[in-house]
Protein backbone atom coordinates (compact mmCIF):
# COMPACT_ATOMS: atom_id res chain seq x y z
CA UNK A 1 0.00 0.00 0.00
CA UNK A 2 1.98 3.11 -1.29
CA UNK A 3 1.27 6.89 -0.48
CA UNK A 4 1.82 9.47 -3.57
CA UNK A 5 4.84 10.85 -3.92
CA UNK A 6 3.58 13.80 -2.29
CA UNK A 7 1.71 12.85 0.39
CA UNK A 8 4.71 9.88 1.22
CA UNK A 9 7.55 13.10 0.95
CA UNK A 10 4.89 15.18 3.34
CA UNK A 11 4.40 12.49 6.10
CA UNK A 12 8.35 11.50 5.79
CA UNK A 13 9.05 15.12 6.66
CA UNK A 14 6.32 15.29 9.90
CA UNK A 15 7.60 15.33 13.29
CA UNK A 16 6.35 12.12 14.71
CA UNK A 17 6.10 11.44 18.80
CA UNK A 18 9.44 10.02 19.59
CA UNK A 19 8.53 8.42 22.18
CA UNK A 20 5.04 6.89 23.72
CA UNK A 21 3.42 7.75 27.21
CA UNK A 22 4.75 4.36 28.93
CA UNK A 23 3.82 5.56 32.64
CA UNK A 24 1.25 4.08 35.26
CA UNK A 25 0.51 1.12 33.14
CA UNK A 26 -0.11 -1.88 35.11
CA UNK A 27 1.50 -4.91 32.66
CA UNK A 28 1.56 -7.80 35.31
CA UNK A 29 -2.33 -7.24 35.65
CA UNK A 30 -2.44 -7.94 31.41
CA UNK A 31 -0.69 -11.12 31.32
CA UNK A 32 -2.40 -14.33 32.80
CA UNK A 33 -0.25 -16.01 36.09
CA UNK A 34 -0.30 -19.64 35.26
CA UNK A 35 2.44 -19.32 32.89
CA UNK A 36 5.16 -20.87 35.60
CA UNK A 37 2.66 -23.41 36.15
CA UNK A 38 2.33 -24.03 32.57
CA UNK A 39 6.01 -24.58 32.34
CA UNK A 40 6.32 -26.99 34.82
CA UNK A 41 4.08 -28.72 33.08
CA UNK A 42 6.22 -28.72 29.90
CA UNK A 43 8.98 -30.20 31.85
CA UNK A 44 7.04 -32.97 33.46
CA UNK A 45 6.33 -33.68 29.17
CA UNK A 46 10.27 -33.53 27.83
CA UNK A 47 10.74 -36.78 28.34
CA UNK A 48 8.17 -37.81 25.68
CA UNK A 49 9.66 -36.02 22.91
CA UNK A 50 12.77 -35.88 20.65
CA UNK A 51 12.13 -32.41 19.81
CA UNK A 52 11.37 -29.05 20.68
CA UNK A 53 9.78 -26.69 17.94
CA UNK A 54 9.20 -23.41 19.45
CA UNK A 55 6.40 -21.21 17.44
CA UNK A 56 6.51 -17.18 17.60
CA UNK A 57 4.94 -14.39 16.19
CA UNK A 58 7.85 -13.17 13.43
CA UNK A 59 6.33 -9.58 14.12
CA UNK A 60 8.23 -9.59 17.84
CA UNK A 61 11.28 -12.76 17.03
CA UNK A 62 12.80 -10.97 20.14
CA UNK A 63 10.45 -9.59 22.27
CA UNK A 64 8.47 -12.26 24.70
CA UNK A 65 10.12 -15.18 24.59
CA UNK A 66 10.61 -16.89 27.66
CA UNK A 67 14.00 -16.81 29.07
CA UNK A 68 13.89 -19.63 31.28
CA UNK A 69 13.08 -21.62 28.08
CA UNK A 70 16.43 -22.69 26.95
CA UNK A 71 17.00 -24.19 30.29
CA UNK A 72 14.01 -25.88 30.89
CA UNK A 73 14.61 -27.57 27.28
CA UNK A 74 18.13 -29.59 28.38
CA UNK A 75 19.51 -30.85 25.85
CA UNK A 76 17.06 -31.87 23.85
CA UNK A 77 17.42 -30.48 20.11
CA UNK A 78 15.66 -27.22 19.80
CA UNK A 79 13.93 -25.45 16.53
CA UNK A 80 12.41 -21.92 16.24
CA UNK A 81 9.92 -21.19 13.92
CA UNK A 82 9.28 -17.63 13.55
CA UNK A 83 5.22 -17.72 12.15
CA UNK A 84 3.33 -15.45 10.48
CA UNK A 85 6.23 -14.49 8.34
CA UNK A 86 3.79 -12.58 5.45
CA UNK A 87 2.88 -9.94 8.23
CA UNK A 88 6.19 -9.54 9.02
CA UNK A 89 8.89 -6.76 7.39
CA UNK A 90 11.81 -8.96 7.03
CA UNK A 91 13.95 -6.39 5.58
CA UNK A 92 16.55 -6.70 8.50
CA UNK A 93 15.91 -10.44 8.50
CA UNK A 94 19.96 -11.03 8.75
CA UNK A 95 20.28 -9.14 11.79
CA UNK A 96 17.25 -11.03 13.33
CA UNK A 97 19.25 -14.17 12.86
CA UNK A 98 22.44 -12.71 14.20
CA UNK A 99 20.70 -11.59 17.08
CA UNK A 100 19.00 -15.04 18.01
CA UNK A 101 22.41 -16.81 16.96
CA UNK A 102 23.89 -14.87 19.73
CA UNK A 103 21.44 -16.11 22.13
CA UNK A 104 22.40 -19.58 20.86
CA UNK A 105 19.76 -20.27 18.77
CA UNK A 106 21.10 -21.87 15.61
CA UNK A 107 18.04 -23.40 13.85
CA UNK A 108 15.85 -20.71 13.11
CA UNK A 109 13.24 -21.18 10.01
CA UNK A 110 10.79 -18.24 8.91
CA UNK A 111 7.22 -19.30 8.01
CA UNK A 112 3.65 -18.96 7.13
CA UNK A 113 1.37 -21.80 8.18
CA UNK A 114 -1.37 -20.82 6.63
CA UNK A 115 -0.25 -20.90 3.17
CA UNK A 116 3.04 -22.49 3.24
CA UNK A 117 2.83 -26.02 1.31
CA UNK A 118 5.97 -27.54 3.22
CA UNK A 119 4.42 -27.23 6.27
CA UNK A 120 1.87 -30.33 5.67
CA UNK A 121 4.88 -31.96 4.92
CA UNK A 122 6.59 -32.01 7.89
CA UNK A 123 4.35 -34.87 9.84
CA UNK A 124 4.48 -37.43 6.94
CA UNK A 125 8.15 -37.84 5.45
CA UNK A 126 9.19 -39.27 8.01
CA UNK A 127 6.08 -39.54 10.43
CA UNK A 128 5.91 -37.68 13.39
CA UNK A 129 3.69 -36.73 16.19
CA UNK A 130 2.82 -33.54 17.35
CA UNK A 131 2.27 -33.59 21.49
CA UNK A 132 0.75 -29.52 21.16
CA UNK A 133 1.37 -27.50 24.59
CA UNK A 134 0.06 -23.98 25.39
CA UNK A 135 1.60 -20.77 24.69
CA UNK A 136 3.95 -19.90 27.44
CA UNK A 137 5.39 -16.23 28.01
CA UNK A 138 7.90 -14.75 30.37
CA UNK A 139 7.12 -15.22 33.76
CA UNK A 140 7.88 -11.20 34.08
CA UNK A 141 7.40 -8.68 30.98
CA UNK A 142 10.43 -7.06 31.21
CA UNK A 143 9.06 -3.70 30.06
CA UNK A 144 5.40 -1.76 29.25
CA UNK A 145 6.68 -1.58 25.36
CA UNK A 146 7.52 -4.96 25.49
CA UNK A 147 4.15 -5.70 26.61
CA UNK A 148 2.70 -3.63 23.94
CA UNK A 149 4.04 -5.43 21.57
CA UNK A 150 2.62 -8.44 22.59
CA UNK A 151 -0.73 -7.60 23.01
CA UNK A 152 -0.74 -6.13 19.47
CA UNK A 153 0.27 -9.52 18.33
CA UNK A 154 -3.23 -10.98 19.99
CA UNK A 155 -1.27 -12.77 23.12
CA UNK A 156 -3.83 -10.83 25.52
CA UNK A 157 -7.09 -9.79 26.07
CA UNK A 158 -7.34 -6.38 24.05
CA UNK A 159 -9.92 -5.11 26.99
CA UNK A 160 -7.11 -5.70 29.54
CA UNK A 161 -4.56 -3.50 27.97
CA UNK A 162 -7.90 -1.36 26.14
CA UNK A 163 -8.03 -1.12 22.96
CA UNK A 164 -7.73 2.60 22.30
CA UNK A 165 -4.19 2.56 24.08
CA UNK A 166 -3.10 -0.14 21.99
CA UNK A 167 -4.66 2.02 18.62
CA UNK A 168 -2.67 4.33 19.77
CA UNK A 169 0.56 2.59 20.20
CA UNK A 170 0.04 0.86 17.24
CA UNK A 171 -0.22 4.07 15.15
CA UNK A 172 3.18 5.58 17.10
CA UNK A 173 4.86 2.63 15.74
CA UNK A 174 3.49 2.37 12.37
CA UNK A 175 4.59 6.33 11.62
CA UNK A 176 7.90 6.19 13.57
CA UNK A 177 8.78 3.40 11.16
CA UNK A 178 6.92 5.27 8.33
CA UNK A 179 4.51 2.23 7.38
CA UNK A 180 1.80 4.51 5.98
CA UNK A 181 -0.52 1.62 4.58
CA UNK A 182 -3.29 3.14 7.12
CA UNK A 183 -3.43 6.21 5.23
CA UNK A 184 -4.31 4.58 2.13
CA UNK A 185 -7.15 1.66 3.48
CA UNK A 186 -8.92 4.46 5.12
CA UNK A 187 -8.79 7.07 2.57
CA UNK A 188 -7.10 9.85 4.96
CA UNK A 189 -6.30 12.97 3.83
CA UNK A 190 -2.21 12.31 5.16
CA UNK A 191 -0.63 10.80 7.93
CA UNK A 192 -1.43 11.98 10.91
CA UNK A 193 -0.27 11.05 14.57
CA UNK A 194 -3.51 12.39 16.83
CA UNK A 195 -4.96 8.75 17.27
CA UNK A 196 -8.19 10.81 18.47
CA UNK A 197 -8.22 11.97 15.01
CA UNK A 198 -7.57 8.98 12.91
CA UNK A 199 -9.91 7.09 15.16
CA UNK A 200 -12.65 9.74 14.08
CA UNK A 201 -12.27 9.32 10.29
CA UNK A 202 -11.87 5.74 10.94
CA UNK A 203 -15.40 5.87 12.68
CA UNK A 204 -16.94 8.12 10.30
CA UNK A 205 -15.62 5.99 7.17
CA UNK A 206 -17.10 3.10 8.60
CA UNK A 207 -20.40 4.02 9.99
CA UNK A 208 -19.50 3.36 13.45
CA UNK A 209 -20.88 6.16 15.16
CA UNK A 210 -23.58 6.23 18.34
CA UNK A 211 -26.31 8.66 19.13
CA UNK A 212 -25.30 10.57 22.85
CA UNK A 213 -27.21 12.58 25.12
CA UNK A 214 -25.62 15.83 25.98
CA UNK A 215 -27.39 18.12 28.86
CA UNK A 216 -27.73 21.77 27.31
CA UNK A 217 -28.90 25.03 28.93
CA UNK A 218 -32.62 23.97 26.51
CA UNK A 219 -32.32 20.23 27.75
CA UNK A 220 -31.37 16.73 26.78
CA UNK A 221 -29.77 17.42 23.07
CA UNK A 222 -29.04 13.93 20.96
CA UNK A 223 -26.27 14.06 19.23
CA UNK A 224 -23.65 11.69 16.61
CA UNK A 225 -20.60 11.19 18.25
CA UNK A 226 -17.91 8.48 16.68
CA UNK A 227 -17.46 5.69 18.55
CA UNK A 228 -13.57 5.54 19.22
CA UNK A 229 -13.82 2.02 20.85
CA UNK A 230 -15.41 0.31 17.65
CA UNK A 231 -12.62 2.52 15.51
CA UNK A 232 -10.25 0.79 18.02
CA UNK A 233 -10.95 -2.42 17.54
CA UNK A 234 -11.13 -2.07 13.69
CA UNK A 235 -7.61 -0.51 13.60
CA UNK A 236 -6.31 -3.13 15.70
CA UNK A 237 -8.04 -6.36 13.47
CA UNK A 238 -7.37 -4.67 10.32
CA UNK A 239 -3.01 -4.30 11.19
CA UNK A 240 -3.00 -7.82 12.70
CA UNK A 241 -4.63 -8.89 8.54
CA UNK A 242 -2.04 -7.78 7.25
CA UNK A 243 -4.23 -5.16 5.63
CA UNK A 244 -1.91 -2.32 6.67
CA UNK A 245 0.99 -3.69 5.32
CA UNK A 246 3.84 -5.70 7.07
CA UNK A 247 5.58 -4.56 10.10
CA UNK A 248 8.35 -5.32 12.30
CA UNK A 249 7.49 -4.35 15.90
CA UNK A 250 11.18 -5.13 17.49
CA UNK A 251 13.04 -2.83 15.00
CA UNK A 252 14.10 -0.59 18.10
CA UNK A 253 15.79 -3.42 19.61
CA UNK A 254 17.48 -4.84 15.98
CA UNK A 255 18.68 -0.94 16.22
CA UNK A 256 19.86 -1.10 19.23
CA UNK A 257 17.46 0.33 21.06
CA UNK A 258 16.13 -1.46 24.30
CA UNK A 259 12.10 -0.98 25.11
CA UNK A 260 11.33 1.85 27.08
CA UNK A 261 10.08 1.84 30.49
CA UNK A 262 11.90 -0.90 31.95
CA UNK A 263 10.78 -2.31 35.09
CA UNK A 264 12.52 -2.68 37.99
């Protein structure tokens, strides 16, 4: 999804937020707490298996994954398969794999199980059993970003985090990296970083509006009002798609950047 000339030159030249309002956010109350449970439980299973394939969103390859992983694995041999590959900007791709080499992770594949042929061809030549587990996440989110990230990847409950905070986040991230594809599926005018504002013309494209009662010096007045949370939640669905284009959330940290807000 491309921007004209002019309108891509305009929003490359805006002066973006750079940075996002990371205080008072309560992250251990987003994330379920059964997670060290659930990894116990994974343990108890090792001994069952040859193998350990280890599935993650290729939006975040570095953000989430549970350090206490490798070591619960032994030695058994480990792969990691970064999914969802087509949502994915995979333009620094080599410095994904340098990073996760570093962290000792050697057998890395990119992928797309929804469309990707070899994948049904894993189980049969030679035969193999699946024994499926849950997801499992750090124990601890080692920063508010970080568990921004996350929930814009669908790993939580969008009401717990709310889903005009992560609109919001969402479209910080998308202009600081200049991914303008919203511009063009909503038919704005330009990019623009006042959420308030593209959650308006989001509503007003879409018919998602609601009748409210405001209390005048006459009386009760009725009147349309766009309804942000519906704009929200359409935002959100649309980018996770792939209808915005593809996006790579941990490009701050492949920069060199570590998530903001760390918590103690």
């Amino acid at each position: 999804m491309r921007l004209t000339p002019r309108a891509l030159c305009s929003a490359a030249q805006a002066a973006w937020r750079e940075n996002f309002p990371l205080c008072g956010r309560d992250v251990a109350r987003w994330f379920p707490g059964h997670m060290a449970k659930g990894l116990k439980k994974m343990q108890s299973s090792l001994k069952l298996v040859d193998c350990i394939i280890e599935v993650h969103d290729a939006r975040i390859p570095l953000s989430g994954r549970n350090p206490l992983f490798q070591e619960t694995l032994g030695l058994k041999p480990h792969l990691l398969v970064l999914n969802k590959m087509d949502l994915a900007d995979l333009t620094e791709q080599q410095k994904i794999m340098q990073h996760l080499e570093g962290e000792g992770l050697k057998n890395v594949i990119f992928t797309n199980c929804v469309k990707d042929e070899n994948v049904k061809q894993v189980s049969e030549r030679p035969l193999m059993f699946l024994l499926d587990t849950p997801g499992v996440l750090a124990p601890r989110i080692e920063s508010v970003e970080t568990g921004l990230k996350l929930a814009l990847c669908g790993t939580v409950l969008d009401h717990l985090v709310g889903e005009e905070t992560m609109a919001d986040y969402l479209l910080y991230t998308l202009n600081k990296h200049q991914r303008f594809g919203y511009v063009q599926h909503y038919g704005l005018g330009s990019a623009c970083d006042n959420v308030e504002r593209v959650l308006k013309s989001v509503a007003v494209k879409l018919g998602k509006t609601q009748k409210v009662k405001v209390l005048t010096g006459t009386g009760n007045v009725n009147i349309i009002q766009p309804n942000y949370p519906a704009a929200a939640r359409d935002f959100l669905q649309t980018f996770r798609r792939g209808l915005l284009g593809s996006v790579m959330l941990d490009l701050d940290v492949l920069r060199g950047h570590p998530p903001a807000e760390t918590l103690p």
